[in-house]
C-alpha atoms as a PDB file:
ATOM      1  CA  UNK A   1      94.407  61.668 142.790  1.00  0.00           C
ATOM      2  CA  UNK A   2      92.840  64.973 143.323  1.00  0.00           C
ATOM      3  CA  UNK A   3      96.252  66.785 142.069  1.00  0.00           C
ATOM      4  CA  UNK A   4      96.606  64.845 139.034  1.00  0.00           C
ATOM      5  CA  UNK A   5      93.234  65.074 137.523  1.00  0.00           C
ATOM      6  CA  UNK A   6      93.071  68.450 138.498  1.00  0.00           C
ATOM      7  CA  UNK A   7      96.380  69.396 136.308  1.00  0.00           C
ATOM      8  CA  UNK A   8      95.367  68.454 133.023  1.00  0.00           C
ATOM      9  CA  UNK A   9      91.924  70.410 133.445  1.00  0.00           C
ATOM     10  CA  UNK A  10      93.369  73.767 134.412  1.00  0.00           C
ATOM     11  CA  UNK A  11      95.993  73.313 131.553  1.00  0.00           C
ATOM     12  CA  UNK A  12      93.096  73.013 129.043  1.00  0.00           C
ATOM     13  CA  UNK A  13      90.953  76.487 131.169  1.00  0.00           C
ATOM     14  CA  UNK A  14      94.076  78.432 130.696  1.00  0.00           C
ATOM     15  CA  UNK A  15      94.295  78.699 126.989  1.00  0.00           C
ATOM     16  CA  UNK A  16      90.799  78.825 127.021  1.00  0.00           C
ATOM     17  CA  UNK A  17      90.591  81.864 129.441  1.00  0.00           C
ATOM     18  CA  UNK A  18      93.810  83.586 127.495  1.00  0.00           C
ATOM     19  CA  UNK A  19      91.850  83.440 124.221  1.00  0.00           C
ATOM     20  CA  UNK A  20      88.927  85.447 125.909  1.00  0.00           C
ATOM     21  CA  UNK A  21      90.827  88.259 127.075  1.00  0.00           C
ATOM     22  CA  UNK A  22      92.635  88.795 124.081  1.00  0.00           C
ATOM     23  CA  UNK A  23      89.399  88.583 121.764  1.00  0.00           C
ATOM     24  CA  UNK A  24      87.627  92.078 122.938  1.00  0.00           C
ATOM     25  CA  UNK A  25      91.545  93.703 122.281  1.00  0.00           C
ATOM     26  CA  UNK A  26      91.815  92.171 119.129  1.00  0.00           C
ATOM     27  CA  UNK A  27      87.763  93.746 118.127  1.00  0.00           C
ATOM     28  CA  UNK A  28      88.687  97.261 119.347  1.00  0.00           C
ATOM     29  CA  UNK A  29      92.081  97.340 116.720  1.00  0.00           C
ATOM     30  CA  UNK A  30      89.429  96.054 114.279  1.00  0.00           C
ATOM     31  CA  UNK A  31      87.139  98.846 114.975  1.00  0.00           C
ATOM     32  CA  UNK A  32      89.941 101.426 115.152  1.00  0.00           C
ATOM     33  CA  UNK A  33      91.245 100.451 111.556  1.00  0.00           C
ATOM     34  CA  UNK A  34      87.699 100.269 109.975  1.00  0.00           C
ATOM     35  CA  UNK A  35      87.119 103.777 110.882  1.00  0.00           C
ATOM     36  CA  UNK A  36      90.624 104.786 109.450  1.00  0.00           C
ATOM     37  CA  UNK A  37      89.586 102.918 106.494  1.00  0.00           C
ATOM     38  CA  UNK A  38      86.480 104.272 106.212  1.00  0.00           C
ATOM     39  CA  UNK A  39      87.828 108.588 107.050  1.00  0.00           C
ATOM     40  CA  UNK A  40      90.227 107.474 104.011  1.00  0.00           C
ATOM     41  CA  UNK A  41      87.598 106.104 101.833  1.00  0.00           C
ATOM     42  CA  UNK A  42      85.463 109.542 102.527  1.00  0.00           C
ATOM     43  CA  UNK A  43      88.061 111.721 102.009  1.00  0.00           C
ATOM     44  CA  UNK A  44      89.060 110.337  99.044  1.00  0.00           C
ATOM     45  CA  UNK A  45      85.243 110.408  97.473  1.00  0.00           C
ATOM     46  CA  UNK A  46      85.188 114.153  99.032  1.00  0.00           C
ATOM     47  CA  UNK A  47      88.607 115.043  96.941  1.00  0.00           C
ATOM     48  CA  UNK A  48      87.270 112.942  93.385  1.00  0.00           C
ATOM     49  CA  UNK A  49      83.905 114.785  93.886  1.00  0.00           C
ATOM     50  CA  UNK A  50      85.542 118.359  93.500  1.00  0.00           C
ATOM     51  CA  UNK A  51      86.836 117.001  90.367  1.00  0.00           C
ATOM     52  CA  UNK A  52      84.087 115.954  88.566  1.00  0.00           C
ATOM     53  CA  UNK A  53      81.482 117.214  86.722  1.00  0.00           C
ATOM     54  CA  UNK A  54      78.216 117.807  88.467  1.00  0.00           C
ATOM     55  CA  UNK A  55      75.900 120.173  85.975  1.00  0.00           C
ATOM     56  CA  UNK A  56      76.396 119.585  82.030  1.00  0.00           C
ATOM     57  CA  UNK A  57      75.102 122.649  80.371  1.00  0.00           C
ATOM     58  CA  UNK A  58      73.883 123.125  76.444  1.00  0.00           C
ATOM     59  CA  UNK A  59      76.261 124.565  74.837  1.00  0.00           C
ATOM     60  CA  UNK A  60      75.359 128.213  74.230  1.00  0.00           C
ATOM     61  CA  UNK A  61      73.760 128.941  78.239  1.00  0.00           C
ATOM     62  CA  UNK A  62      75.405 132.288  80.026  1.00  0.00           C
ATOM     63  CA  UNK A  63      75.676 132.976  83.691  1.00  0.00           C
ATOM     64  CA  UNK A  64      76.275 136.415  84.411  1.00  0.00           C
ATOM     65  CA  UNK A  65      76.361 137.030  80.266  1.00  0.00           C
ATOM     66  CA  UNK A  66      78.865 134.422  79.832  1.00  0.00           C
ATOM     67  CA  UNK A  67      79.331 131.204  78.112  1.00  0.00           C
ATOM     68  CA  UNK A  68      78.992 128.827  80.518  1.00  0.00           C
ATOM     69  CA  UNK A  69      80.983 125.228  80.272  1.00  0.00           C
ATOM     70  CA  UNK A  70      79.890 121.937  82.541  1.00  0.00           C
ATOM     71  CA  UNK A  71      80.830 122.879  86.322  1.00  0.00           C
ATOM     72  CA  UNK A  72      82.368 120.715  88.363  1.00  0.00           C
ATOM     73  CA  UNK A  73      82.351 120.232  91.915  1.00  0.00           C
ATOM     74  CA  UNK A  74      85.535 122.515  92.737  1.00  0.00           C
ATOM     75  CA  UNK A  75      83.548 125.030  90.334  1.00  0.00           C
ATOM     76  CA  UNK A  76      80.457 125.089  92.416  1.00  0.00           C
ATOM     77  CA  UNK A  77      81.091 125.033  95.508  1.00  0.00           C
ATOM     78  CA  UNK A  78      84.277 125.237  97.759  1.00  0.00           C
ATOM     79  CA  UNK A  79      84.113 122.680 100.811  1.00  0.00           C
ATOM     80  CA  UNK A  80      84.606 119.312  99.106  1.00  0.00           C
ATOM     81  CA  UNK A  81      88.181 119.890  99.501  1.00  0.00           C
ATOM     82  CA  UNK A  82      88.395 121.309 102.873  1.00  0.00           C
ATOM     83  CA  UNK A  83      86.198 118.620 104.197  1.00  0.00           C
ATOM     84  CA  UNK A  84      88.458 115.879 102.568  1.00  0.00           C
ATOM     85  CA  UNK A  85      91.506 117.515 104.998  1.00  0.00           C
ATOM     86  CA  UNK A  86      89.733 117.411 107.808  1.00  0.00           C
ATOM     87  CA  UNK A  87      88.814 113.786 106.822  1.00  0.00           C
ATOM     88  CA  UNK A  88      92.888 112.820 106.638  1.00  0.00           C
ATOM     89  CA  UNK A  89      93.467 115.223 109.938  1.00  0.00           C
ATOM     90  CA  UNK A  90      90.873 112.991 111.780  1.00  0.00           C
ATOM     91  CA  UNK A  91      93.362 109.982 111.019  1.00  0.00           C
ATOM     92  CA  UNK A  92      96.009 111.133 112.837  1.00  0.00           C
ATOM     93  CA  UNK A  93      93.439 112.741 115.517  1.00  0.00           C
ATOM     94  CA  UNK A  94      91.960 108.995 115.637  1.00  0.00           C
ATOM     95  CA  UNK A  95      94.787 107.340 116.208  1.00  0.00           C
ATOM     96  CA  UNK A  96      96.585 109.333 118.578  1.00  0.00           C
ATOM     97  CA  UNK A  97      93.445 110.232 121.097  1.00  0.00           C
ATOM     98  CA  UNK A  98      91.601 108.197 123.787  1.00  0.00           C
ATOM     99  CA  UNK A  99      88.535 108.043 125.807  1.00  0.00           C
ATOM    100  CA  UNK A 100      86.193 111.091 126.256  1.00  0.00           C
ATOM    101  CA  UNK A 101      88.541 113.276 123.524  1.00  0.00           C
ATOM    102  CA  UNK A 102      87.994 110.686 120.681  1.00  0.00           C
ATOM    103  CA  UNK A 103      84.073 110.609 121.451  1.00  0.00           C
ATOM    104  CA  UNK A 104      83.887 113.842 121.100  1.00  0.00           C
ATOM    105  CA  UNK A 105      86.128 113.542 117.476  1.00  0.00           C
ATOM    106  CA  UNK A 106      83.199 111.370 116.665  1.00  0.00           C
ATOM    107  CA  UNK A 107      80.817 113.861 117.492  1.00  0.00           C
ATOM    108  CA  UNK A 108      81.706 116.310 115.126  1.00  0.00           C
ATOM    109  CA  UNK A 109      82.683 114.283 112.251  1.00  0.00           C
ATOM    110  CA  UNK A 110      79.030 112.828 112.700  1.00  0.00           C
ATOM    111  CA  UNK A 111      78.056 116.334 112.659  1.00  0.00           C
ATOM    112  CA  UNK A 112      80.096 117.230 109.339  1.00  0.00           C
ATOM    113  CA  UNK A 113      79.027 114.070 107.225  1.00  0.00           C
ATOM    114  CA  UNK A 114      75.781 114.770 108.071  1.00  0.00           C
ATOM    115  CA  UNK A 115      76.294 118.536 107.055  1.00  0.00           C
ATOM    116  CA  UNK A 116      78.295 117.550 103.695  1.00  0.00           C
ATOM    117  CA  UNK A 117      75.065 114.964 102.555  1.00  0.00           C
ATOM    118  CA  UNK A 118      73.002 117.930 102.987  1.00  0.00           C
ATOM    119  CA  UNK A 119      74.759 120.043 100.930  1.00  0.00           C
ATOM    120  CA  UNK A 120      75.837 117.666  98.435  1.00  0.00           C
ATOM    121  CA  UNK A 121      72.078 117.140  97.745  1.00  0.00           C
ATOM    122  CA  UNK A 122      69.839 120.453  98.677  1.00  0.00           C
ATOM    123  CA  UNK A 123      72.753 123.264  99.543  1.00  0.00           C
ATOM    124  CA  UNK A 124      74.082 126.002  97.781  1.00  0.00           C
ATOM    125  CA  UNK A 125      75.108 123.865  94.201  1.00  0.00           C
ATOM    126  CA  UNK A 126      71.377 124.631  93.146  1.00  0.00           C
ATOM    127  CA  UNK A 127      71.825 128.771  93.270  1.00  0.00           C
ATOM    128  CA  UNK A 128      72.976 129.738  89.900  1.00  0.00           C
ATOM    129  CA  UNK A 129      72.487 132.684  88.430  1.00  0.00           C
ATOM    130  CA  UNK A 130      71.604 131.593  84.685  1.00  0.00           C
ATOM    131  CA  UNK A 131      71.239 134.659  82.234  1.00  0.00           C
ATOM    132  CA  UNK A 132      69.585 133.519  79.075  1.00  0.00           C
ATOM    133  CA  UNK A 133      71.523 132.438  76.105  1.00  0.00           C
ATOM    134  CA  UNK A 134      74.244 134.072  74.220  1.00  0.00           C
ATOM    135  CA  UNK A 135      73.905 135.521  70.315  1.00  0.00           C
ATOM    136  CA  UNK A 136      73.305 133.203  68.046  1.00  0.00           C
ATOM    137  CA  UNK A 137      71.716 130.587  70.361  1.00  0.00           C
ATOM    138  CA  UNK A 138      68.328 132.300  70.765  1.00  0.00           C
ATOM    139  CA  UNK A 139      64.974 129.981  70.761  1.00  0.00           C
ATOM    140  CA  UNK A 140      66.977 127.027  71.951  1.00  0.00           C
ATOM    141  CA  UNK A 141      65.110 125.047  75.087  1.00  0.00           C
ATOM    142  CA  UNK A 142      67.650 122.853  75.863  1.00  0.00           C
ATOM    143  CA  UNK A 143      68.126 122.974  80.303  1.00  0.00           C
ATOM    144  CA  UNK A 144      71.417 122.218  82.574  1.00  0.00           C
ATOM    145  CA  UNK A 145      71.181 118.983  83.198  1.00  0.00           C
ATOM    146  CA  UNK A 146      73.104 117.679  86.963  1.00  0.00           C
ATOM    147  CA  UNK A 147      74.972 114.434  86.504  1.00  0.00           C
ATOM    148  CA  UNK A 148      74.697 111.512  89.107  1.00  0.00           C
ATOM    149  CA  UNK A 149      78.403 110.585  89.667  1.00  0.00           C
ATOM    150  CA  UNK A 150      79.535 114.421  91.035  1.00  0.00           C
ATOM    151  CA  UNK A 151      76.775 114.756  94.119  1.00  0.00           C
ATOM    152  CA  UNK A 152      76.983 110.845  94.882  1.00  0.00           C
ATOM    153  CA  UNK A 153      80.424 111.057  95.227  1.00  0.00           C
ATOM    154  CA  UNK A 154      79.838 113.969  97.840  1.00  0.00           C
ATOM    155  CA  UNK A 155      77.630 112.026  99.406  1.00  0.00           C
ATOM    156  CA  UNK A 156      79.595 109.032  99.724  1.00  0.00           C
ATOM    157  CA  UNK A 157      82.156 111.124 101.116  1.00  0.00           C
ATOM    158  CA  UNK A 158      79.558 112.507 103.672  1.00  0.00           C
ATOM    159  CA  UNK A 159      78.190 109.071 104.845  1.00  0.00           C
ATOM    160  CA  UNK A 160      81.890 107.741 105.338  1.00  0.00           C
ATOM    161  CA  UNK A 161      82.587 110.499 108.045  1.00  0.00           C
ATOM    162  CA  UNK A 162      79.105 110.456 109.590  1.00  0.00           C
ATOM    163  CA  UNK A 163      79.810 106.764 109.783  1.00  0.00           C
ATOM    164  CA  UNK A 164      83.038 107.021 110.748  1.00  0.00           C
ATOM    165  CA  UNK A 165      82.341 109.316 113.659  1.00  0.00           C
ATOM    166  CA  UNK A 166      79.132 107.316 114.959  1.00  0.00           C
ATOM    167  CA  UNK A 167      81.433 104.444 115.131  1.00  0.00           C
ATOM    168  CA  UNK A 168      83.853 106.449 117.414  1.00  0.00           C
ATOM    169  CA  UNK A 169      81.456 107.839 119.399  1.00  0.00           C
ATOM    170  CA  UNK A 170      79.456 104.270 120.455  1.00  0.00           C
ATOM    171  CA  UNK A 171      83.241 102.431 120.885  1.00  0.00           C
ATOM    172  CA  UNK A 172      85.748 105.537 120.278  1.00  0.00           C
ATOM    173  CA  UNK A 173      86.628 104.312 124.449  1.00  0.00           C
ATOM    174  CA  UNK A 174      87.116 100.967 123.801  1.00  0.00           C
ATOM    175  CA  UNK A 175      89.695 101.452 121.040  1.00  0.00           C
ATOM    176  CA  UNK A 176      93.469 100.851 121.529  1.00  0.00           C
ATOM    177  CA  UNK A 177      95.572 104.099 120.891  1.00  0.00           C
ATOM    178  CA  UNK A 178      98.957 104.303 118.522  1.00  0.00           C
ATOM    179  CA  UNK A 179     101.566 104.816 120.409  1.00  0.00           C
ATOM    180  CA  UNK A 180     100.538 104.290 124.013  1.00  0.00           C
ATOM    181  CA  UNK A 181     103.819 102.343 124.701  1.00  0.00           C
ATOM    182  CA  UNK A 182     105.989 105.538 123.506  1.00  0.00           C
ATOM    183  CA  UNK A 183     103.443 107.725 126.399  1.00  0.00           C
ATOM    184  CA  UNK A 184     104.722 109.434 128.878  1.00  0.00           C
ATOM    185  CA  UNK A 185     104.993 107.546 132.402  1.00  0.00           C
ATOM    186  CA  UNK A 186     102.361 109.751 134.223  1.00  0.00           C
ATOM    187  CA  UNK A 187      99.383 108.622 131.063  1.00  0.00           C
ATOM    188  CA  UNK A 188     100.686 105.009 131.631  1.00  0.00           C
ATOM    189  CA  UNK A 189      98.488 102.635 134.454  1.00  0.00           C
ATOM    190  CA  UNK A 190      99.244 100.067 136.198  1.00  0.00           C
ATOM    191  CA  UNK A 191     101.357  97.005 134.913  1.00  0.00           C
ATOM    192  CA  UNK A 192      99.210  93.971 135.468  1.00  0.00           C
ATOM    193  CA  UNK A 193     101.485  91.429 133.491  1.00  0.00           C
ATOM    194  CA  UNK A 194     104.573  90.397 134.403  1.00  0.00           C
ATOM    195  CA  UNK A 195     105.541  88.435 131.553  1.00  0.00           C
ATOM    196  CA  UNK A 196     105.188  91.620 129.845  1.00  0.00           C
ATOM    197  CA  UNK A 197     107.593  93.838 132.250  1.00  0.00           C
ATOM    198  CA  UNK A 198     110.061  90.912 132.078  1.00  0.00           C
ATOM    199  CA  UNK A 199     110.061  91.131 128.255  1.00  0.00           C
ATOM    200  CA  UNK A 200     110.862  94.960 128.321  1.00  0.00           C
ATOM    201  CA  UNK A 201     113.100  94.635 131.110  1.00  0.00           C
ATOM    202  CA  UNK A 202     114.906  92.646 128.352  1.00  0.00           C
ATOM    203  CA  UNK A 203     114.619  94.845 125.212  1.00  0.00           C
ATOM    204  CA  UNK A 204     115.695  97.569 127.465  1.00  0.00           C
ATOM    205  CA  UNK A 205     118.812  95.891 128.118  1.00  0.00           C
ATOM    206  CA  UNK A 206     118.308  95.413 131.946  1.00  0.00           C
ATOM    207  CA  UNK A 207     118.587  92.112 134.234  1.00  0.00           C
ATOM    208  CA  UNK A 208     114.823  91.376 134.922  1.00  0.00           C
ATOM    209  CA  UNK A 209     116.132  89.067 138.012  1.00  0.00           C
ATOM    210  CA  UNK A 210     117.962  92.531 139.850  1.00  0.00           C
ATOM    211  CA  UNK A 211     114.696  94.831 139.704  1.00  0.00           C
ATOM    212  CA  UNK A 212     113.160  91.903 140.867  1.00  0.00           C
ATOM    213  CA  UNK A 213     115.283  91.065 143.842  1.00  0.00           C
ATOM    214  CA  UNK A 214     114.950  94.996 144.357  1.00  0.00           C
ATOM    215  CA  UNK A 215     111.500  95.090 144.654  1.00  0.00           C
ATOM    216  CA  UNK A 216     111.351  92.666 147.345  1.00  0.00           C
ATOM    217  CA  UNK A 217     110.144  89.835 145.229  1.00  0.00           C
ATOM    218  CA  UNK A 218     110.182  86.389 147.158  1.00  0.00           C
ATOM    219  CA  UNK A 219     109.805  84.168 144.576  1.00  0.00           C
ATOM    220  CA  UNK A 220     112.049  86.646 142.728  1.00  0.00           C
ATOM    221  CA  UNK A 221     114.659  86.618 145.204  1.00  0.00           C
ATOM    222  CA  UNK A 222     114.875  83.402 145.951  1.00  0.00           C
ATOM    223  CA  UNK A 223     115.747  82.817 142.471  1.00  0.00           C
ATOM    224  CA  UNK A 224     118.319  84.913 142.233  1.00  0.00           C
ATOM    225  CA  UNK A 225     120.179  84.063 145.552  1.00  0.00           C
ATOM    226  CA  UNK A 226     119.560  80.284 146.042  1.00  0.00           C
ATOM    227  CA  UNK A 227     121.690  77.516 145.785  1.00  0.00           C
ATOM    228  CA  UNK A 228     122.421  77.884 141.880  1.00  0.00           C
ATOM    229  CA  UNK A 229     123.390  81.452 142.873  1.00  0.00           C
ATOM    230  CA  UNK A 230     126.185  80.127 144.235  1.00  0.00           C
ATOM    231  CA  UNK A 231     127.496  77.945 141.645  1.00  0.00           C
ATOM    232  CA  UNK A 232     128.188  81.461 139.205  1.00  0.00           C
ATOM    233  CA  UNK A 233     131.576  82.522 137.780  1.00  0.00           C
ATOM    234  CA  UNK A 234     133.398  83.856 141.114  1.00  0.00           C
ATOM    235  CA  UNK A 235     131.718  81.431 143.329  1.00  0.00           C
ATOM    236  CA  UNK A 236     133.083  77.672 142.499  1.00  0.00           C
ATOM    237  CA  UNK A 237     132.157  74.955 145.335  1.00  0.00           C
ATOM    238  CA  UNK A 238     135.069  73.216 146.335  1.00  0.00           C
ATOM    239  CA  UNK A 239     134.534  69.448 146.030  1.00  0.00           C
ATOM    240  CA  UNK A 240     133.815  69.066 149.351  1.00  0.00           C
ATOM    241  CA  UNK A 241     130.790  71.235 149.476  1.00  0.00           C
ATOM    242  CA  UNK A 242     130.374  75.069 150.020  1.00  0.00           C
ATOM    243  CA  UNK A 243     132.887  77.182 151.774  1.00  0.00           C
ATOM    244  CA  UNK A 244     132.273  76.444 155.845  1.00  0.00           C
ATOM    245  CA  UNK A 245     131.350  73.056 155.602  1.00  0.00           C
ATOM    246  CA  UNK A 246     131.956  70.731 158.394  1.00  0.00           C
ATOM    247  CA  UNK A 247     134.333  68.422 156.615  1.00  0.00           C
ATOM    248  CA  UNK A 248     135.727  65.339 158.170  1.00  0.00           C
ATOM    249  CA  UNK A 249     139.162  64.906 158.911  1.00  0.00           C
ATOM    250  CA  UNK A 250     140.987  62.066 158.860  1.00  0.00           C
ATOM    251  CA  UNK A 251     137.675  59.850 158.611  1.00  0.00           C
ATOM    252  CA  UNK A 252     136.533  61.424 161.506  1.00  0.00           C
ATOM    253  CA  UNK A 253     133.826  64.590 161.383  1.00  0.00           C
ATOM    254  CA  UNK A 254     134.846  67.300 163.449  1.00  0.00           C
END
């Protein structure tokens, strides 16, 4: 009675155990794609920032003694664009690094975004060296006025990779890795699932049941050389049973 109610209860604790060990794998790909989401995101407000206009200035203002047109962020400064590379390099650096080396990723892009927020709003883009207004333009009082869209985009850009690289650093270790089924066999641990040896013993082409029967598998073994075994092409039973059977004689057993 004992074996029969216990059977239906351990068929409903198995799903139910399955479900939580794939849940914390499934959250750490989540995590790993939001932060490649987000590095694309920043470097794509870092590049659009370089491009647009930050400072409108009157028509008529000199810098150095010449006419000066709007600036834009490419014109102002220079690191919106480098920083926006080393957004899309820390992709493929997210993706293809583990453990301690992918903290430390998310160390310095923390480091960066909070760097590129702090120049996007009180760095260098404030130094310019304005020299009065050319011929004909005297008496005006018209001032350079800085538009919203060009620093907010470099900040944007700036919060995605400090955000980006905080996220690494808390679960950067957690994360699955790209590519660890293509490793090398000395970065590889363990195998703890057989189901999932047997199923690349198969896309590999090999008999799962001969490493098996190899590797000193009982269970394995047992399958392989029992009494279906025998019944394989090359190894018909006769009708009277297997080969060195006692089989009687005239009625009479031997």
């Amino acid at each position: 009675m004992s074996d029969h109610e216990g059977g239906p209860h351990g068929a409903e604790e198995a799903p139910a155990a399955g479900g939580g060990a794939a849940g914390p794998a499934g959250q750490d790909k989540r995590s790993l794609w939001a932060v490649v989401v987000v590095l694309l995101l920043g470097s794509g407000a870092l590049w659009g920032a370089s491009g647009l206009v930050w400072l409108e200035v009157p028509q008529g203002r000199t810098v150095d003694g010449r006419l000066a047109d709007d600036f834009t962020g490419g014109e102002l400064v220079q690191w919106p664009v480098p920083i926006a590379l080393l957004a899309l390099a820390a992709v493929a650096a997210t993706l293809a690094l583990r453990g301690a080396a992918r903290r430390a990723l998310g160390v310095l892009l923390a480091v960066v975004g909070a760097w590129t927020v702090y120049l996007a709003l009180a760095g260098d883009t404030r130094d310019i060296a304005w020299s009065g207004w050319a011929p004909g333009y005297e008496g005006r009082t018209a001032e350079p006025v800085w538009t919203f869209w060009g620093p907010a985009a470099a900040v944007a850009g700036g919060a995605c990779l400090a955000l980006a690289g905080a996220v690494l650093v808390w679960r950067g270790h957690r994360m699955a890795r790209m590519g660890a089924k293509y490793s090398a066999p000395g970065d590889r641990g363990a195998a703890t699932d057989p189901e999932l040896e047997l199923w690349d013993a198969l896309s590999e082409g090999d008999d799962p049941t001969d490493s098996a029967a190899a590797s000193g598998d009982p269970a394995a073994s047992e399958h392989a050389t029992g009494p279906d075994a025998a019944a394989g092409p090359g190894n018909e039973i006769e009708p009277g049973g297997p080969p060195g059977a006692d089989r009687p004689r005239d009625g009479h057993p031997e």
